[in-house]
PDB file of N, CA and C in Angstrom:
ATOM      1  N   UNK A   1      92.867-131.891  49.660  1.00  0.00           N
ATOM      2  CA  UNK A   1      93.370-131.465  50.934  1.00  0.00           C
ATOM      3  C   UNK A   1      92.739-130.136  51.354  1.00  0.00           C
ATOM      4  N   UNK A   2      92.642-129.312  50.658  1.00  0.00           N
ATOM      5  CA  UNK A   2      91.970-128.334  51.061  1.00  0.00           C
ATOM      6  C   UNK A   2      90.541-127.949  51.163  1.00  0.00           C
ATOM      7  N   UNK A   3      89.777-128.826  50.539  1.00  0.00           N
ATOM      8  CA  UNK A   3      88.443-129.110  51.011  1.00  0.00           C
ATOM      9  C   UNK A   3      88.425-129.454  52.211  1.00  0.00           C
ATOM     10  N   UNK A   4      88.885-130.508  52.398  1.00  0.00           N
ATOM     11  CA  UNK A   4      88.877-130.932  53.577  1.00  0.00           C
ATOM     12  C   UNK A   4      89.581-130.403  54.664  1.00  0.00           C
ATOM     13  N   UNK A   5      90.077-129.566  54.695  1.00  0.00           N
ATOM     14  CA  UNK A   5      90.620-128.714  55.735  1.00  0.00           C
ATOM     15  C   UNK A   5      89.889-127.684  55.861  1.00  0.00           C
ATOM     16  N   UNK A   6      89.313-126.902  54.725  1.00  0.00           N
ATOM     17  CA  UNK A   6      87.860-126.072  54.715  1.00  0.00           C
ATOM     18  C   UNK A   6      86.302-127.045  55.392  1.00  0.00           C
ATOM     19  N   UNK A   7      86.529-128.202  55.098  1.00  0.00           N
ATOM     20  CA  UNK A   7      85.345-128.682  55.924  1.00  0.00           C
ATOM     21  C   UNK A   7      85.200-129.344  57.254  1.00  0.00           C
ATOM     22  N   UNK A   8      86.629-129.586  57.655  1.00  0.00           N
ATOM     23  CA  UNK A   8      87.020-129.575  58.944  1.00  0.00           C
ATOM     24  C   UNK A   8      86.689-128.096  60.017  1.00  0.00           C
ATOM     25  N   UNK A   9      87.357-126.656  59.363  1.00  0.00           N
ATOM     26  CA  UNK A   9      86.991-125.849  59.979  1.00  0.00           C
ATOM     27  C   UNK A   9      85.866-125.360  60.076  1.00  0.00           C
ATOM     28  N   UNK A  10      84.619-125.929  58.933  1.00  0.00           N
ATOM     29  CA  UNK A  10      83.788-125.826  59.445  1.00  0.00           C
ATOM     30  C   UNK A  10      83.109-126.552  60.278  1.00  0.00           C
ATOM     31  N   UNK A  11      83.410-127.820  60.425  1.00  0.00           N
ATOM     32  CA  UNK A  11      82.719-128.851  61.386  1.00  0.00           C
ATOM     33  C   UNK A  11      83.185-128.560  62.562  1.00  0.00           C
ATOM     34  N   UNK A  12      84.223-128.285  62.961  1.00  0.00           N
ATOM     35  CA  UNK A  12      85.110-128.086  64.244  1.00  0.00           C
ATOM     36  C   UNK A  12      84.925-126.675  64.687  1.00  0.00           C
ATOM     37  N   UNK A  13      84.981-126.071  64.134  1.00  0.00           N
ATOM     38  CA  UNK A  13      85.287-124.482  64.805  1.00  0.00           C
ATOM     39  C   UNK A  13      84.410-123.079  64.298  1.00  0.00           C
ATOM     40  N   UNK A  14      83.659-123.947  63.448  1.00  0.00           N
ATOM     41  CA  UNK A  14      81.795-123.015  62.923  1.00  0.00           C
ATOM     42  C   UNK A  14      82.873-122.090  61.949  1.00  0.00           C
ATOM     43  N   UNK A  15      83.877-121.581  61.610  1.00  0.00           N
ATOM     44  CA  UNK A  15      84.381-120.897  60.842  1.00  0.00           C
ATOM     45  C   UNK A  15      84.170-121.398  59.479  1.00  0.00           C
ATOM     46  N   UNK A  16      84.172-120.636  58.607  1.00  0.00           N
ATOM     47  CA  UNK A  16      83.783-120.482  56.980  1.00  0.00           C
ATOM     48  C   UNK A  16      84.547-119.886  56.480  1.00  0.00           C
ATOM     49  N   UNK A  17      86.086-120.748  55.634  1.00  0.00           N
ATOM     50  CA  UNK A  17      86.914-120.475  54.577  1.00  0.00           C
ATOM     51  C   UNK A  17      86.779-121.260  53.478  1.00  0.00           C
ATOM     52  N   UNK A  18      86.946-121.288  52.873  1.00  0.00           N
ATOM     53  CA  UNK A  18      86.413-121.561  51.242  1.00  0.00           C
ATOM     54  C   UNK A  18      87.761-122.355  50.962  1.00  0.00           C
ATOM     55  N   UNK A  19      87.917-123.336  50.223  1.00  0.00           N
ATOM     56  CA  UNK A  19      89.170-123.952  49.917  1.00  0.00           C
ATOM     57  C   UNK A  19      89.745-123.375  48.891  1.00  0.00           C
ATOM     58  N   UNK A  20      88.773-122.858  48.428  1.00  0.00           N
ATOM     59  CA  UNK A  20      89.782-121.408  47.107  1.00  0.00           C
ATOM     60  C   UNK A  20      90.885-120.900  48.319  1.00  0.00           C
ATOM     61  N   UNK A  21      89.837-119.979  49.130  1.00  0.00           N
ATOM     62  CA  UNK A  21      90.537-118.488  49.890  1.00  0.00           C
ATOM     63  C   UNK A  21      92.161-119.682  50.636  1.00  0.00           C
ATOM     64  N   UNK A  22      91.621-120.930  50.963  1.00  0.00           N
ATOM     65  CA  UNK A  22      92.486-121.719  51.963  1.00  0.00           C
ATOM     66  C   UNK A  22      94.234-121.883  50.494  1.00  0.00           C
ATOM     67  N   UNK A  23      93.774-122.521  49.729  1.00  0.00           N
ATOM     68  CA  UNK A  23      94.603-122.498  48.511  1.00  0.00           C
ATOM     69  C   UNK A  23      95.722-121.106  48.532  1.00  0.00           C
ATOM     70  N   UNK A  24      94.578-119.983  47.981  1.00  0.00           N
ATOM     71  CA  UNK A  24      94.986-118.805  47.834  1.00  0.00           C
ATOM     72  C   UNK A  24      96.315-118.190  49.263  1.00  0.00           C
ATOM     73  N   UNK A  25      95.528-118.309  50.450  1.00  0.00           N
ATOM     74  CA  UNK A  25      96.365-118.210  51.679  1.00  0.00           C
ATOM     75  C   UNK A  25      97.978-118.715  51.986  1.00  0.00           C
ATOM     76  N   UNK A  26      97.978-120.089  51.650  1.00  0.00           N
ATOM     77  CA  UNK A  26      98.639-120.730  51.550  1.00  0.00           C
ATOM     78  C   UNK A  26      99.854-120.599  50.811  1.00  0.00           C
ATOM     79  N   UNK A  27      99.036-120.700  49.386  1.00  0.00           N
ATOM     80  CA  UNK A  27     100.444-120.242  48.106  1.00  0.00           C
ATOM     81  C   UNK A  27     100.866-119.186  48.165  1.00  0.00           C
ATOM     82  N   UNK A  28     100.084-117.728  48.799  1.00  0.00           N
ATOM     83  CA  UNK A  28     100.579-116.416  49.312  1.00  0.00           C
ATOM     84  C   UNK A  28     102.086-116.858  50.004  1.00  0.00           C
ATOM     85  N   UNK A  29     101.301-117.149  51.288  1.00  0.00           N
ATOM     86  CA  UNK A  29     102.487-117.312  52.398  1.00  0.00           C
ATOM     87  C   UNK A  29     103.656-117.786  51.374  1.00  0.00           C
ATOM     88  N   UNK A  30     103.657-119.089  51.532  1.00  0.00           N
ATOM     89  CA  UNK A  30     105.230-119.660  51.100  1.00  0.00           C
ATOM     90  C   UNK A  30     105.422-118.671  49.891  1.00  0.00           C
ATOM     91  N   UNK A  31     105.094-118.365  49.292  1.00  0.00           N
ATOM     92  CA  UNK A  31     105.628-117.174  48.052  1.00  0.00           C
ATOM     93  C   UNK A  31     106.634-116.197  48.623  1.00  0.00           C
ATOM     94  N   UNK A  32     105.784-115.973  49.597  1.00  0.00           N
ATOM     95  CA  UNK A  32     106.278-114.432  50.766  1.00  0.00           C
ATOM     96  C   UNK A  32     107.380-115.459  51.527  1.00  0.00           C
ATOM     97  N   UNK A  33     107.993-116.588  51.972  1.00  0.00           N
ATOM     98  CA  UNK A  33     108.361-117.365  53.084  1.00  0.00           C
ATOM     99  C   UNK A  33     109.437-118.088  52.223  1.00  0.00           C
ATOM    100  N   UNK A  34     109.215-117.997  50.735  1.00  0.00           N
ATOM    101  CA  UNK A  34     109.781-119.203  49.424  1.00  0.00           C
ATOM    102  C   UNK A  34     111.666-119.245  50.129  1.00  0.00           C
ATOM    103  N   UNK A  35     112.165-118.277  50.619  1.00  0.00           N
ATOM    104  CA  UNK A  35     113.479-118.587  50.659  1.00  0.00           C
ATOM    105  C   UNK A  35     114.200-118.512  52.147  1.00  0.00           C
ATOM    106  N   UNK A  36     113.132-118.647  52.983  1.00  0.00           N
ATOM    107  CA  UNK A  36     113.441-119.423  54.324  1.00  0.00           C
ATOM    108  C   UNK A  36     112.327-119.547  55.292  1.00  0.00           C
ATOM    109  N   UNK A  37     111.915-120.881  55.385  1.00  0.00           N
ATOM    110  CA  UNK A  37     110.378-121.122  56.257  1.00  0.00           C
ATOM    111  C   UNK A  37     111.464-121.855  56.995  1.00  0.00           C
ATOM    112  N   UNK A  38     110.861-121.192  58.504  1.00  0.00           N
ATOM    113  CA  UNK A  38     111.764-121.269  60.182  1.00  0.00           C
ATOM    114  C   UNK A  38     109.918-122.587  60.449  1.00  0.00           C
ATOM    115  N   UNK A  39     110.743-123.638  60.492  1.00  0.00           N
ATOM    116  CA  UNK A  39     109.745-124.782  61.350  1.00  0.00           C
ATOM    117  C   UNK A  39     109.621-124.573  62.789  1.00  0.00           C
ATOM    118  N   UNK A  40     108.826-125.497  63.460  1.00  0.00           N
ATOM    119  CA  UNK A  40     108.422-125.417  64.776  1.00  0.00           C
ATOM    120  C   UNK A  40     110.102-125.697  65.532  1.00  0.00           C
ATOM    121  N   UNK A  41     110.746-126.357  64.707  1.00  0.00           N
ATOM    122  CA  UNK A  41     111.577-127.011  66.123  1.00  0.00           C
ATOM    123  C   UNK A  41     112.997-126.099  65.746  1.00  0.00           C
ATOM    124  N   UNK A  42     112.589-124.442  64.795  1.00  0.00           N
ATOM    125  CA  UNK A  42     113.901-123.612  65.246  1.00  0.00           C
ATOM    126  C   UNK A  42     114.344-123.913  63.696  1.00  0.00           C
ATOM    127  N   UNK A  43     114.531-125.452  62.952  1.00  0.00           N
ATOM    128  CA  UNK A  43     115.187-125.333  61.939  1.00  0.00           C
ATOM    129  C   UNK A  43     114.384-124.756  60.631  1.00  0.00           C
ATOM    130  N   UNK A  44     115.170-124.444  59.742  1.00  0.00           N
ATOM    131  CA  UNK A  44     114.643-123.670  58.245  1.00  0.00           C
ATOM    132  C   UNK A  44     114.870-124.384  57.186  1.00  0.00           C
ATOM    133  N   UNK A  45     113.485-124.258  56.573  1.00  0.00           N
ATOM    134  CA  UNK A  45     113.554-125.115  55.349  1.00  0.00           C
ATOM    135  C   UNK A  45     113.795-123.958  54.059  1.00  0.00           C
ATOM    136  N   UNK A  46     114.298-124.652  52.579  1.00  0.00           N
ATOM    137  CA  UNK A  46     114.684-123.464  52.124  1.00  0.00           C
ATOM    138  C   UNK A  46     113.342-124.181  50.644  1.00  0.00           C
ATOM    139  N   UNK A  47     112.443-123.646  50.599  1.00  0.00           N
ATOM    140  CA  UNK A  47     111.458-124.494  49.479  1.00  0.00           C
ATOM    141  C   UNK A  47     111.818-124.786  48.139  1.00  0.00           C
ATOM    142  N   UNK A  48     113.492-123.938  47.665  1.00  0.00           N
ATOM    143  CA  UNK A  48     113.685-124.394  46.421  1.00  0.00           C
ATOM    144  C   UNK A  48     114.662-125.786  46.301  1.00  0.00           C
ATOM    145  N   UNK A  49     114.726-126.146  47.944  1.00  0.00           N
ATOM    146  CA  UNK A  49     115.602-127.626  48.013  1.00  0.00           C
ATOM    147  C   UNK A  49     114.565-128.793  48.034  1.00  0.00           C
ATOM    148  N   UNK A  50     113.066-128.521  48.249  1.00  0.00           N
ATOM    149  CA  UNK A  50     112.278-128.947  48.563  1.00  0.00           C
ATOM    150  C   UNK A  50     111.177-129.713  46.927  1.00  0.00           C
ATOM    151  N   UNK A  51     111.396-128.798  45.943  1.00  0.00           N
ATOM    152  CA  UNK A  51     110.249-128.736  44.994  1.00  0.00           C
ATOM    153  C   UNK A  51     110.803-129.057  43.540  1.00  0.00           C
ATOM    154  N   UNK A  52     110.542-129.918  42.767  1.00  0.00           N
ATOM    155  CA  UNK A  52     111.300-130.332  41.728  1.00  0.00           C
ATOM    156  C   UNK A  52     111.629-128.847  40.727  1.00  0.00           C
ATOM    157  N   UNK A  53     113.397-129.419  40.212  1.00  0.00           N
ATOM    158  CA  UNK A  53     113.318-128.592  39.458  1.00  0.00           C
ATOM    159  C   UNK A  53     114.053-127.005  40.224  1.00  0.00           C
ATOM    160  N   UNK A  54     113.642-126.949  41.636  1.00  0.00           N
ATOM    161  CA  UNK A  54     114.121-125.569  42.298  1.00  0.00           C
ATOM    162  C   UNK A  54     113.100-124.467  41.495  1.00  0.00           C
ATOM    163  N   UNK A  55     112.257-124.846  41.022  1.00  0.00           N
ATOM    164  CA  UNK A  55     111.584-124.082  40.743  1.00  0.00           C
ATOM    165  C   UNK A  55     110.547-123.700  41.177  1.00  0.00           C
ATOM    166  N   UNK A  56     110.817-122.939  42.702  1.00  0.00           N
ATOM    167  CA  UNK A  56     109.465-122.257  43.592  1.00  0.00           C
ATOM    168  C   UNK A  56     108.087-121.534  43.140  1.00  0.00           C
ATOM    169  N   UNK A  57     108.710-120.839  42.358  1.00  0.00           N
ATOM    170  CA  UNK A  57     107.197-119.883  41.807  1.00  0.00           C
ATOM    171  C   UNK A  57     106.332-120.414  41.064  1.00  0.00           C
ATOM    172  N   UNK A  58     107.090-121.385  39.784  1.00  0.00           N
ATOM    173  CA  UNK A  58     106.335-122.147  38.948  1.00  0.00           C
ATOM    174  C   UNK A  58     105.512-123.492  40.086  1.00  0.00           C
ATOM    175  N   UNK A  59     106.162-124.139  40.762  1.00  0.00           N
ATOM    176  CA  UNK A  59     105.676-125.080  41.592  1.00  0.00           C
ATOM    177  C   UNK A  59     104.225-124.273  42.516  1.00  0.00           C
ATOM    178  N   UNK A  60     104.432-123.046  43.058  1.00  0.00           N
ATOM    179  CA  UNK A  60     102.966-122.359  43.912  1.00  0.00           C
ATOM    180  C   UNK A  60     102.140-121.845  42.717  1.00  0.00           C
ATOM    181  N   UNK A  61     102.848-121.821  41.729  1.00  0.00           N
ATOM    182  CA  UNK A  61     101.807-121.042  40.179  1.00  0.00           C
ATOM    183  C   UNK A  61     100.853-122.047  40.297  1.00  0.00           C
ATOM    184  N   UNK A  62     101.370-123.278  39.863  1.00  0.00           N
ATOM    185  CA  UNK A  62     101.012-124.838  40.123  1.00  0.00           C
ATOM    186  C   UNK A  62      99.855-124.853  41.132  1.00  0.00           C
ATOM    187  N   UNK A  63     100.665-124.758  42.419  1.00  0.00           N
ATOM    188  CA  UNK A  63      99.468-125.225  43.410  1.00  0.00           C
ATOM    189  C   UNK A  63      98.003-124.082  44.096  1.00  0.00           C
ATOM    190  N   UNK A  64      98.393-122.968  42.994  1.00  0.00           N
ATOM    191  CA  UNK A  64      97.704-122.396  43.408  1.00  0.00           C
ATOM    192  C   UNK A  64      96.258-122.405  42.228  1.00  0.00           C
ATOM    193  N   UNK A  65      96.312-123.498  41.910  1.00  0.00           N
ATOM    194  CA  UNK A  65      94.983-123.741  40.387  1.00  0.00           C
ATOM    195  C   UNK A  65      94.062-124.715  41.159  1.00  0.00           C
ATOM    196  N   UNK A  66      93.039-124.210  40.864  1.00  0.00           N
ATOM    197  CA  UNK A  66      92.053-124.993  41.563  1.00  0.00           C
ATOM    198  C   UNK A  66      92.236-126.702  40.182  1.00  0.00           C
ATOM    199  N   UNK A  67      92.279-127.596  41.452  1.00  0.00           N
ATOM    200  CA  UNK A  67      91.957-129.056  41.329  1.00  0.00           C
ATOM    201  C   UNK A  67      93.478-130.027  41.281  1.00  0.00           C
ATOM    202  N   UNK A  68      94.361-129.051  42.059  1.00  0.00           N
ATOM    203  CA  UNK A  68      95.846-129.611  42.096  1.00  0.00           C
ATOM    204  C   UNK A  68      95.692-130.433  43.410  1.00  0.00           C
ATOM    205  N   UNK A  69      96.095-130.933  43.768  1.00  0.00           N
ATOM    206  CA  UNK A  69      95.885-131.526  44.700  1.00  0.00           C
ATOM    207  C   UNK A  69      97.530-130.841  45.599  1.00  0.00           C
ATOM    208  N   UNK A  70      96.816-130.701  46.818  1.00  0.00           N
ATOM    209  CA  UNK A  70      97.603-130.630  47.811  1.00  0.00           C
ATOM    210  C   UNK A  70      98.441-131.533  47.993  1.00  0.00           C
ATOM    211  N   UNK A  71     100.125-131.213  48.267  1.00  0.00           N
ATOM    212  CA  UNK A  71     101.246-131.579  48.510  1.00  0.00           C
ATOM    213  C   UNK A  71     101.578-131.589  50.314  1.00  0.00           C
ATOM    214  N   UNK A  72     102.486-132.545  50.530  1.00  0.00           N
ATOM    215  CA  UNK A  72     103.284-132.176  51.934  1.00  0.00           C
ATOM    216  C   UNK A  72     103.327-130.730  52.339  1.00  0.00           C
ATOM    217  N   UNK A  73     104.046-130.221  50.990  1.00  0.00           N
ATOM    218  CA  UNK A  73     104.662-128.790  51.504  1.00  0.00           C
ATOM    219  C   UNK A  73     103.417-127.803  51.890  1.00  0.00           C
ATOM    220  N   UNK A  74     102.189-128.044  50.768  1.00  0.00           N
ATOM    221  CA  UNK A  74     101.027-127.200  51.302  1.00  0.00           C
ATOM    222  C   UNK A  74     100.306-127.383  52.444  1.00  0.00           C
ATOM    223  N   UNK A  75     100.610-128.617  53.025  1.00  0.00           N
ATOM    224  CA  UNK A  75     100.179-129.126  54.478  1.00  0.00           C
ATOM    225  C   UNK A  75     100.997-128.154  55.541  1.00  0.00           C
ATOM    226  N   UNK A  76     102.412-128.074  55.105  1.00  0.00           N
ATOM    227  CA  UNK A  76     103.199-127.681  55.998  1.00  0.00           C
ATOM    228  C   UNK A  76     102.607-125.694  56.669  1.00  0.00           C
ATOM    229  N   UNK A  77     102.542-125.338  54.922  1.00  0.00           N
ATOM    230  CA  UNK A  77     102.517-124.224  54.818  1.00  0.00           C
ATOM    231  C   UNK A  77     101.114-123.768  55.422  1.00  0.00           C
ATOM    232  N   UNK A  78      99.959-124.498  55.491  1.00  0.00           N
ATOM    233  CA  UNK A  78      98.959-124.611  56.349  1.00  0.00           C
ATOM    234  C   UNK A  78      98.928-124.495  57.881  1.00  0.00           C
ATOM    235  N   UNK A  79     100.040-125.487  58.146  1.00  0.00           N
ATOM    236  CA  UNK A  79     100.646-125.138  59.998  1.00  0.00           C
ATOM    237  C   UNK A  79     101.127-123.957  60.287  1.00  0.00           C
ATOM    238  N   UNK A  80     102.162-123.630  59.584  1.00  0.00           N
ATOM    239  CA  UNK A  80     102.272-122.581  59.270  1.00  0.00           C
ATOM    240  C   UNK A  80     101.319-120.862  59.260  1.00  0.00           C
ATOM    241  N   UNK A  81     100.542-121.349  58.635  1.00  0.00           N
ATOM    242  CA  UNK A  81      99.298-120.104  58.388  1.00  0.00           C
ATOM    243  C   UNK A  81      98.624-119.909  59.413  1.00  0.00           C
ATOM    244  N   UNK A  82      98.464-121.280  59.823  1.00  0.00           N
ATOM    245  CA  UNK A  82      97.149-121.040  61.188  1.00  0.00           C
ATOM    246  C   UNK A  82      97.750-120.833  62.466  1.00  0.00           C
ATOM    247  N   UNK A  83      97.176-119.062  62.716  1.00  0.00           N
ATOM    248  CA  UNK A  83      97.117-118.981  63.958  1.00  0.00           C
ATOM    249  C   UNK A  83      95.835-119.025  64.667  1.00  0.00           C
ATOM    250  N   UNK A  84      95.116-120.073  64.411  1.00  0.00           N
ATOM    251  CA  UNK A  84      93.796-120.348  64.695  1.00  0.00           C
ATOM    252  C   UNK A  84      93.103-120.164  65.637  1.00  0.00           C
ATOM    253  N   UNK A  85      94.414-120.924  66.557  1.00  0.00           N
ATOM    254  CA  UNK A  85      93.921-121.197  68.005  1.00  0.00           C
ATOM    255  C   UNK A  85      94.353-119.713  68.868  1.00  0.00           C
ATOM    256  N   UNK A  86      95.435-118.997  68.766  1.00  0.00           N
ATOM    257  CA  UNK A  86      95.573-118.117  68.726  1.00  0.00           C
ATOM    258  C   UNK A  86      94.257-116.694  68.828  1.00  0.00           C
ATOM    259  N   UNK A  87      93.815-116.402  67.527  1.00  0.00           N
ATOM    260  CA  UNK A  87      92.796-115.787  67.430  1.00  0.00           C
ATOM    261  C   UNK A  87      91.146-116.272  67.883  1.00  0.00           C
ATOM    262  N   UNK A  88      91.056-117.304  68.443  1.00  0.00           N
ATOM    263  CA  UNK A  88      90.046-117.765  68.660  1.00  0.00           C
ATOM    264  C   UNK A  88      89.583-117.382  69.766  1.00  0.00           C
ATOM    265  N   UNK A  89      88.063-116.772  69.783  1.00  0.00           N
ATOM    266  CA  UNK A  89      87.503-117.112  71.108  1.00  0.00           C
ATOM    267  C   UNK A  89      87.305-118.431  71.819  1.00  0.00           C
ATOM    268  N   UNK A  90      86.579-118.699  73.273  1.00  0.00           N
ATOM    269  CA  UNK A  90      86.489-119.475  73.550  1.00  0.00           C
ATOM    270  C   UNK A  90      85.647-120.573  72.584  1.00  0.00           C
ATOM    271  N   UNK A  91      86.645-121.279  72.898  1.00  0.00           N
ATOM    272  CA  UNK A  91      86.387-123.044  71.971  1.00  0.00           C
ATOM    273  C   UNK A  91      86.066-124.104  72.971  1.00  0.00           C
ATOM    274  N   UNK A  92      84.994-124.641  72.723  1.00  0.00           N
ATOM    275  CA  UNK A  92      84.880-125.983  73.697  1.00  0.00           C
ATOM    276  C   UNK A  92      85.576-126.837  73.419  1.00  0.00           C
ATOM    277  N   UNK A  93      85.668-127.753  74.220  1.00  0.00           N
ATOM    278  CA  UNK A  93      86.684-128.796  74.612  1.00  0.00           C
ATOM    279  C   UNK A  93      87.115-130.017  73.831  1.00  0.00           C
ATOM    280  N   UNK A  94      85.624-130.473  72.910  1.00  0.00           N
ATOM    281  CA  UNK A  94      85.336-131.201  71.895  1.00  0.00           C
ATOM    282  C   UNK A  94      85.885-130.426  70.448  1.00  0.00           C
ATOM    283  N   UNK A  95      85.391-129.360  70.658  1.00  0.00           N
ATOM    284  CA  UNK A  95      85.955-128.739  68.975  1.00  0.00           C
ATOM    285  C   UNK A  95      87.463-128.696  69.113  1.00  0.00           C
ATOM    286  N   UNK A  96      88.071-127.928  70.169  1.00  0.00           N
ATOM    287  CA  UNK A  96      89.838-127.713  70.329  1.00  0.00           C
ATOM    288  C   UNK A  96      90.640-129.034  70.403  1.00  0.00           C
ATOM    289  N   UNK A  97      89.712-130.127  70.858  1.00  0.00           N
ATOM    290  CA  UNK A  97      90.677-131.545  70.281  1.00  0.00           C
ATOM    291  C   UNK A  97      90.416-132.154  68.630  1.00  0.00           C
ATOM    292  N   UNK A  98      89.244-131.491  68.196  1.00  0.00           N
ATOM    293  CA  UNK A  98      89.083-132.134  66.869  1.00  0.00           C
ATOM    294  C   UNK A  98      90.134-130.647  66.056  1.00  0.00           C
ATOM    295  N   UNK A  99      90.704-129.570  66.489  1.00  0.00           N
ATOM    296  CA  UNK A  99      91.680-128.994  65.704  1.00  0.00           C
ATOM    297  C   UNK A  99      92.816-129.342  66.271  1.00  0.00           C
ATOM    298  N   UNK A 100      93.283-130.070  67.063  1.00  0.00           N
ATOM    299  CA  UNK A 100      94.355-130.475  67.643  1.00  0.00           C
ATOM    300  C   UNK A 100      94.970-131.641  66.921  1.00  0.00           C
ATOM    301  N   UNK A 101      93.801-132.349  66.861  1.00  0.00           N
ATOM    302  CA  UNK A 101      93.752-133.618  65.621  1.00  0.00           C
ATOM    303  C   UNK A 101      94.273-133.151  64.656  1.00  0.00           C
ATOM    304  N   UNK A 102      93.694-131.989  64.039  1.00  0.00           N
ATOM    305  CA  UNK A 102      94.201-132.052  62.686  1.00  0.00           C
ATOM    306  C   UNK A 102      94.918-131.018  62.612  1.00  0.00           C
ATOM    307  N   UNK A 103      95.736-130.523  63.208  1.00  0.00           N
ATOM    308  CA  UNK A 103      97.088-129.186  63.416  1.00  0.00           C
ATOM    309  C   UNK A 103      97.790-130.502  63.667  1.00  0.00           C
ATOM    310  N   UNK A 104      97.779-131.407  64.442  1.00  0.00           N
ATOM    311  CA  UNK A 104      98.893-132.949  64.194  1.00  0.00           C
ATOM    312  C   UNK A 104      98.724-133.612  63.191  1.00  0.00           C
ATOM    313  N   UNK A 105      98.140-133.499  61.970  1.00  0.00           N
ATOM    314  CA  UNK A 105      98.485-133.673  60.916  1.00  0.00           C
ATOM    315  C   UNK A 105      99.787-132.976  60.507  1.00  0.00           C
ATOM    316  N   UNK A 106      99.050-131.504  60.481  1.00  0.00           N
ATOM    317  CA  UNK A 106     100.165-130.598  60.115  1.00  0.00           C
ATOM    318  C   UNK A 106     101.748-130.447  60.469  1.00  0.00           C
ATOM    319  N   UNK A 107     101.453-131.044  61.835  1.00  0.00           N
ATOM    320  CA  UNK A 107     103.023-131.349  62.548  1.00  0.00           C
ATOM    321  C   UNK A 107     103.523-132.809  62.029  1.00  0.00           C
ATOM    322  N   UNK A 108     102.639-133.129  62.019  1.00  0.00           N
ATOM    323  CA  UNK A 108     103.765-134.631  61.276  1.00  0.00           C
ATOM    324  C   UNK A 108     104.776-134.776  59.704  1.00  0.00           C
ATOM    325  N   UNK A 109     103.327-133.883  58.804  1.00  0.00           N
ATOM    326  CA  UNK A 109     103.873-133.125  57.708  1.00  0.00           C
ATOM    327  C   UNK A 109     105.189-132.581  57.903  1.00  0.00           C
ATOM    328  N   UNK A 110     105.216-131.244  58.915  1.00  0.00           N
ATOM    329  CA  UNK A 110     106.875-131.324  59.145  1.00  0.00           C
ATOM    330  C   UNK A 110     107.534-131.326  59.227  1.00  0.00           C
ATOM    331  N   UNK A 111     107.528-132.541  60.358  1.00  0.00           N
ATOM    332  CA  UNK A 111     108.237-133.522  60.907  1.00  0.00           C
ATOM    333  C   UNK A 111     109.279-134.080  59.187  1.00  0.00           C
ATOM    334  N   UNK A 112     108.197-134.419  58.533  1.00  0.00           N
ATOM    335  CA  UNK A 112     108.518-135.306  57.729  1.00  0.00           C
ATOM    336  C   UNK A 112     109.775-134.540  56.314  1.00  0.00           C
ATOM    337  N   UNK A 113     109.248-133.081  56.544  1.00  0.00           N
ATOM    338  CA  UNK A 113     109.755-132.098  55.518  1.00  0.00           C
ATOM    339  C   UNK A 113     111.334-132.005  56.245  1.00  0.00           C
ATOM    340  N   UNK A 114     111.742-132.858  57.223  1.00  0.00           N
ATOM    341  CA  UNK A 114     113.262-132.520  57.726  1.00  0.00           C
ATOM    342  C   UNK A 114     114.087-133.978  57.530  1.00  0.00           C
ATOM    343  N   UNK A 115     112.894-134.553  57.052  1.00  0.00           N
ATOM    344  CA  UNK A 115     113.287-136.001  56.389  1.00  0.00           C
ATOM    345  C   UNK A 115     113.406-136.167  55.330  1.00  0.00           C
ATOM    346  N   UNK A 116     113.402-134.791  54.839  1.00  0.00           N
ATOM    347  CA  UNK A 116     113.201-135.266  52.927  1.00  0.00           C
ATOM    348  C   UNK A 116     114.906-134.722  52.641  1.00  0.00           C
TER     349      UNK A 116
END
């Protein structure tokens, strides 16, 4: 997952993050966020209801090793992170729907994290 979200931003938006630094970013945040991440639609997820065990730190210790494979929650925590579009200069029209594409990944993710 995070390759590919590192090679998305580079195909889409000429930016260069490394799926380490993307990893690293990520497991930061929710670390910093671990005991109330506020979603898009107002409600809060609490990540130790979320992660087997209730065990938050050990679970981002986890996902923060290179060759773990990305989870829901690190998808989430990805939507989360990116203020992409935000900080961006002008983006053509073709690149801002191919990150639109895949920031609706991120929203379906979740979507789905209020279903669990």
């Amino acid at each position: 997952m995070f390759s590919a979200i590192s090679d998305q931003l580079q195909l889409c938006l000429h930016k260069q993050v490394t799926a380490a630094a993307l990893r690293r970013d990520i497991t930061d945040y929710l670390l910093q966020q671990r005991d109330s991440l506020s979603l898009i639609d107002g409600s809060v997820v609490h990540l130790s209801e979320k992660v087997s065990h209730s065990d938050v730190v050990y679970y981002l210790h986890n996902m923060a090793q290179p060759g773990t494979f990305g989870d829901h929650m690190m998808l989430l925590g990805k939507a989360k992170v990116s203020t992409t579009l935000a900080s961006l200069p002008a983006v053509n029209k073709v690149h801002l729907q191919k990150l639109c594409h895949l920031l609706s990944w991120c929203r379906l993710a979740e979507q789905a994290m209020t279903m669990v």
